[in-house]
Protein backbone atom coordinates (compact mmCIF):
# COMPACT_ATOMS: atom_id res chain seq x y z
CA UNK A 1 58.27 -47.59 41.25
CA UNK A 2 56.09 -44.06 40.38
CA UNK A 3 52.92 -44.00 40.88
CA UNK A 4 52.57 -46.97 43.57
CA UNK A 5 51.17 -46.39 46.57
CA UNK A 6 49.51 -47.77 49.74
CA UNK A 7 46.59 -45.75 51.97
CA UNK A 8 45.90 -46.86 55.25
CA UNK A 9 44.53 -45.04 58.58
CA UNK A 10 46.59 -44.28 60.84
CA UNK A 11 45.91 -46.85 63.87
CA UNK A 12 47.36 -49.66 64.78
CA UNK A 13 44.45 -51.73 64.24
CA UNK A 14 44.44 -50.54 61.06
CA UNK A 15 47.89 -51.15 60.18
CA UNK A 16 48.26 -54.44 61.69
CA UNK A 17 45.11 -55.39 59.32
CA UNK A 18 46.77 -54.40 56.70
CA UNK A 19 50.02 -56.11 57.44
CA UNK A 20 48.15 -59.60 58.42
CA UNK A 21 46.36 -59.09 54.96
CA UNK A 22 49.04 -58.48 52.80
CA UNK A 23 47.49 -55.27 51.32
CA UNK A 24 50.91 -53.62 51.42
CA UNK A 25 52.55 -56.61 49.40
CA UNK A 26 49.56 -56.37 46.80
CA UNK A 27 49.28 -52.55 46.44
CA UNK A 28 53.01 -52.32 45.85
CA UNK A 29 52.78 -55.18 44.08
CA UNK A 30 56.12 -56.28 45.50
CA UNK A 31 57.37 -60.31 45.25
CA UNK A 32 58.17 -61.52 48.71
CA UNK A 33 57.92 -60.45 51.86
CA UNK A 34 57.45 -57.25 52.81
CA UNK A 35 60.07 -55.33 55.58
CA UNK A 36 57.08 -53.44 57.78
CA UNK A 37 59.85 -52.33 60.47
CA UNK A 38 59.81 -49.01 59.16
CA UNK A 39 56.01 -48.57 59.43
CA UNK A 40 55.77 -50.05 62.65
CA UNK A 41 58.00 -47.85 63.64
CA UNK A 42 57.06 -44.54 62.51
CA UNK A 43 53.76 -45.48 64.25
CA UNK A 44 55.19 -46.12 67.31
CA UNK A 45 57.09 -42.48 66.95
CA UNK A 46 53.32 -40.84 66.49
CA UNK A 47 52.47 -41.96 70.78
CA UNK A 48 49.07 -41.25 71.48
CA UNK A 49 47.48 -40.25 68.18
CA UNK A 50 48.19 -43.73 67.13
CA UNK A 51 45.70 -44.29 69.99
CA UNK A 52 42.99 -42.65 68.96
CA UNK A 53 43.85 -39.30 70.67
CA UNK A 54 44.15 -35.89 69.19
């Protein structure tokens, strides 16, 4: 819907926080379960400076 959103850093620790917590399910206030593949995966497409790296 417009004007939803969701910030969160880019890390995996972050991320996975944020998935554990729910926060995506409450910020987009969505019923149900969430699908997170796509979020894990652009993450995983990012290599290192998911890491930490620059």
């Amino acid at each position: 819907m417009p004007g939803r959103g969701a910030w969160v850093h880019e890390t995996r620790e972050c991320v996975e926080a944020a998935i554990r917590r729910r926060a995506f399910v409450r910020a987009l206030r969505v019923s149900g379960p969430l699908d997170t593949q796509t979020i894990e995966k652009r993450l995983n497409s990012y290599g290192n400076k998911v890491n930490g790296s620059k």
